[in-house]
C-alpha atoms as a PDB file:
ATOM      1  CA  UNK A   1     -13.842   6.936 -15.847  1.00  0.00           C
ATOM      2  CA  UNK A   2     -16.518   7.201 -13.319  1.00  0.00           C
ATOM      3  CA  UNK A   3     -19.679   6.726 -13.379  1.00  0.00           C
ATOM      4  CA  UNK A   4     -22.337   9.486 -13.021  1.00  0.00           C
ATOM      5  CA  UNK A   5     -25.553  10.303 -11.623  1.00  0.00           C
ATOM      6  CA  UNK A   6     -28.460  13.619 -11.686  1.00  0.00           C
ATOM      7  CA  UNK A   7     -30.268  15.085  -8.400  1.00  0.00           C
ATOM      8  CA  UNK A   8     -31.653  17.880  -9.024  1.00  0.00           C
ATOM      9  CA  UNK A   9     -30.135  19.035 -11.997  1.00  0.00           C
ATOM     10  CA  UNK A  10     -25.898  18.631 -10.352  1.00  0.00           C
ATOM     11  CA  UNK A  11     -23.676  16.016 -11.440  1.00  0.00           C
ATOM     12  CA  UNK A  12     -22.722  13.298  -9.433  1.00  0.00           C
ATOM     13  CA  UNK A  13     -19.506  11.127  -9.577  1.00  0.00           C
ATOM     14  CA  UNK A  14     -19.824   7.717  -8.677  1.00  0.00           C
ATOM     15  CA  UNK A  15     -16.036   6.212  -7.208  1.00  0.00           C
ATOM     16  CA  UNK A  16     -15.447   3.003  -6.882  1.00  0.00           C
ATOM     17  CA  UNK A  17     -12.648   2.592  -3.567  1.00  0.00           C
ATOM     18  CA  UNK A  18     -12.396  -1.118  -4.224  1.00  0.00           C
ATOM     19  CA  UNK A  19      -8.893  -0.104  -6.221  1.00  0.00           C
ATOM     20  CA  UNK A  20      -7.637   1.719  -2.847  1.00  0.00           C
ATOM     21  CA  UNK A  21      -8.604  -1.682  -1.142  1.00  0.00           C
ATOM     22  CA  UNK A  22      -6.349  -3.350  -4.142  1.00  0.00           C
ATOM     23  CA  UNK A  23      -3.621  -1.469  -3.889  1.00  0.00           C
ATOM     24  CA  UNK A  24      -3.582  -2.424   0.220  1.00  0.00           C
ATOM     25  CA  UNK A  25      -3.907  -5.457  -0.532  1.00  0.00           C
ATOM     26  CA  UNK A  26      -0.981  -5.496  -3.265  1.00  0.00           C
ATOM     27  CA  UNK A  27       1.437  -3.344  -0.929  1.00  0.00           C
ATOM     28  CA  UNK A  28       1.465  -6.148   1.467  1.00  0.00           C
ATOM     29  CA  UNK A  29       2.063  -8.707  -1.172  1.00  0.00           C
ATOM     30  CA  UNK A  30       4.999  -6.767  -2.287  1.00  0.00           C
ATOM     31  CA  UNK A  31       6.243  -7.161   1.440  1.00  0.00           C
ATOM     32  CA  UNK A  32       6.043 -10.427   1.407  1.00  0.00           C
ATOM     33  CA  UNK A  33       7.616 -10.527  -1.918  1.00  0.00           C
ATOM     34  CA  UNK A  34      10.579  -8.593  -0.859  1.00  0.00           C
ATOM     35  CA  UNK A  35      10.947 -10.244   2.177  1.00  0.00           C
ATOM     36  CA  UNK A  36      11.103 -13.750   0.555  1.00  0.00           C
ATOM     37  CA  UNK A  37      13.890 -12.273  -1.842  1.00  0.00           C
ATOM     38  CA  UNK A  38      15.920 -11.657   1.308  1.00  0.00           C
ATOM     39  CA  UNK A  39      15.633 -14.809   2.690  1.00  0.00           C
ATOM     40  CA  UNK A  40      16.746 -16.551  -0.832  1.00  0.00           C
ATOM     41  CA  UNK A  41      19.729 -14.126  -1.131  1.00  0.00           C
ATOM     42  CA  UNK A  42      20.697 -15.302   2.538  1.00  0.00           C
ATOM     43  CA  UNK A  43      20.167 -18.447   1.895  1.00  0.00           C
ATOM     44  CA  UNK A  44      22.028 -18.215  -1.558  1.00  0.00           C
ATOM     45  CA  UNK A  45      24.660 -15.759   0.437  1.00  0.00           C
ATOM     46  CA  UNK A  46      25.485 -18.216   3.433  1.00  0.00           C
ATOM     47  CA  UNK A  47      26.029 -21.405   0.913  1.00  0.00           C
ATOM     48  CA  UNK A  48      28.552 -19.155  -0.812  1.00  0.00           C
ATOM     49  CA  UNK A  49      30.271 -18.035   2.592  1.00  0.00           C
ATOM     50  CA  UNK A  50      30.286 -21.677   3.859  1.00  0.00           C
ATOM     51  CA  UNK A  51      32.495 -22.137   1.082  1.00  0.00           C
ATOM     52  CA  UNK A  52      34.393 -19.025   1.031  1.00  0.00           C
ATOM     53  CA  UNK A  53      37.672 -18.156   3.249  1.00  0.00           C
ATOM     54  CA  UNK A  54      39.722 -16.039   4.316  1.00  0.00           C
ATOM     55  CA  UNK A  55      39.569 -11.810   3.993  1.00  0.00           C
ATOM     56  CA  UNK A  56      37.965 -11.747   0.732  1.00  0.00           C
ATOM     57  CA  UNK A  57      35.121 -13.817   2.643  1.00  0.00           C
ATOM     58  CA  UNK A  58      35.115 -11.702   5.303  1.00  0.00           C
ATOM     59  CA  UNK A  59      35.040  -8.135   3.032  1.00  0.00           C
ATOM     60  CA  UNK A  60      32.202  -9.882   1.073  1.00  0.00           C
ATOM     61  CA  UNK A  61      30.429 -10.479   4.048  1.00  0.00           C
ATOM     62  CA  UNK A  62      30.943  -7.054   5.923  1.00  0.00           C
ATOM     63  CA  UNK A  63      29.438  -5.862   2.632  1.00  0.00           C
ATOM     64  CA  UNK A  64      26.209  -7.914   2.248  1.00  0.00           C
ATOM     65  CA  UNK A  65      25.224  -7.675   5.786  1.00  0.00           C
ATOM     66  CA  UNK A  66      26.099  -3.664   5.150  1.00  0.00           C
ATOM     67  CA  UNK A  67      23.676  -3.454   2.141  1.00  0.00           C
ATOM     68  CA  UNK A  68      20.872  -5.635   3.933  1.00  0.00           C
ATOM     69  CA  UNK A  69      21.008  -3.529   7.081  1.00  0.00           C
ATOM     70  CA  UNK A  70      20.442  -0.324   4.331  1.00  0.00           C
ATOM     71  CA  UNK A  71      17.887  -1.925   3.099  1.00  0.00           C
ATOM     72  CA  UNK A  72      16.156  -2.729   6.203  1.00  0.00           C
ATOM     73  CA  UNK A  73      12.416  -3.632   5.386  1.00  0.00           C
ATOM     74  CA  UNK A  74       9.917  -2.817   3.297  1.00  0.00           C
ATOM     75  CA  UNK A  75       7.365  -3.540   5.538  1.00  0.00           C
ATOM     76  CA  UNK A  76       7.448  -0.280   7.762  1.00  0.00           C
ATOM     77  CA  UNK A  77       7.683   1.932   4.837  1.00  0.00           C
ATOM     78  CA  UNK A  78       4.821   0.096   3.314  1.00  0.00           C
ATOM     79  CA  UNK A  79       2.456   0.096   6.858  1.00  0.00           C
ATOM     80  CA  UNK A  80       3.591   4.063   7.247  1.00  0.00           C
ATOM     81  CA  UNK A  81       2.199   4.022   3.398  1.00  0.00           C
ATOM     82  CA  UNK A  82      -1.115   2.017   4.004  1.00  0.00           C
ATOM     83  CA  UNK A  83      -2.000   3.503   7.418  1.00  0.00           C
ATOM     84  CA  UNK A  84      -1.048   7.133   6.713  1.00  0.00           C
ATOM     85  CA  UNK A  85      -1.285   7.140   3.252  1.00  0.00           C
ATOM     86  CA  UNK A  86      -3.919   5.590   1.945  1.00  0.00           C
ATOM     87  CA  UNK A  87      -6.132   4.897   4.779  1.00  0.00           C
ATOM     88  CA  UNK A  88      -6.701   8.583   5.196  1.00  0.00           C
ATOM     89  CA  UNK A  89      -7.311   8.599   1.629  1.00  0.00           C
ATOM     90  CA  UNK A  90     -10.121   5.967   1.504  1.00  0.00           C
ATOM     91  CA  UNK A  91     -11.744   7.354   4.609  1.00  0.00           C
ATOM     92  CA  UNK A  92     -11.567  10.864   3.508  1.00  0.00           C
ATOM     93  CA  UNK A  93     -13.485   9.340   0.662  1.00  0.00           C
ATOM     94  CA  UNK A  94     -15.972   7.365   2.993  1.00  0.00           C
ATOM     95  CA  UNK A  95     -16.775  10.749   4.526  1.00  0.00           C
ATOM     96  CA  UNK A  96     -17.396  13.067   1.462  1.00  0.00           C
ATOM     97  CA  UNK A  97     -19.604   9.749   0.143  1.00  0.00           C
ATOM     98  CA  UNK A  98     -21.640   9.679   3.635  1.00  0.00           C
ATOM     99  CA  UNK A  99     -21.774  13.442   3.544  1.00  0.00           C
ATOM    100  CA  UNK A 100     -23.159  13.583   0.254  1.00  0.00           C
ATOM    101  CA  UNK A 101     -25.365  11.149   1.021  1.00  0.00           C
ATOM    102  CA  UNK A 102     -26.941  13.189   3.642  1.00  0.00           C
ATOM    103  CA  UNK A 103     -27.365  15.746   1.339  1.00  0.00           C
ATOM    104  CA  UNK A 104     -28.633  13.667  -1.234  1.00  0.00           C
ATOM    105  CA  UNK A 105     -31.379  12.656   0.787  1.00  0.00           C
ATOM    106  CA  UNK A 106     -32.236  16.143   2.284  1.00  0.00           C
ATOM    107  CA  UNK A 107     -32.374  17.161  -1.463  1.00  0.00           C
ATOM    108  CA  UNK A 108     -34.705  14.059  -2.170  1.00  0.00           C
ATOM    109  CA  UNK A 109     -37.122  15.018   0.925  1.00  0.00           C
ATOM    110  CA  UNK A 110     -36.850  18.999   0.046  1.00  0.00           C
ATOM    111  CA  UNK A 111     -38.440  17.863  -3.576  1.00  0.00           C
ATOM    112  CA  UNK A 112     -41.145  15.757  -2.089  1.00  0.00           C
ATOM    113  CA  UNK A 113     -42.680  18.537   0.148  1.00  0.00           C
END
């Protein structure tokens, strides 16, 4: 819940962005996560293939490299996410906060004269 404050008799939210800077922060983590789970399932995948011959190898294999190229990477989807997502989010947020700031003050200086 946030926090609030009075000016003037209106209401004031307080928000705390640090969780948008968390959730940055744990989207890329999840990237690397991911992207460390591919390299294991390679590495698992090309011990079993060095093994492995003959067409059922080769189906297996036309079938892996099909599902990894589906895949793709997580890490575009996740920058599209961060940089179009949630950036605009946080700075939209920055902006209302400096904007209301602004007026904050002006309402401060108005009740002083």
């Amino acid at each position: 819940m946030a926090d609030e404050f009075v000016v003037n008799d209106a209401v004031f939210k307080v928000v705390d962005t640090t969780e948008i800077s968390k959730l940055q922060t744990k989207a890329q983590q999840l990237v690397q996560d991911f992207e460390d789970l591919k390299t294991e399932f390679n590495r698992i995948n090309g011990a079993l293939l060095d093994t492995w011959e003959g067409e059922g190898a080769d189906e297996y294999k036309y079938e892996t490299d099909h599902i990894l190229e589906k895949i793709g990477d997580m890490n575009s989807a996740v920058d599209a996410l961060n940089t179009d997502g949630i950036s605009n989010v946080r700075q939209s947020i920055s902006d209302m906060d400096a904007e209301l700031g602004e007026q904050i003050r002006k309402m401060a200086n108005d009740e002083e004269e």
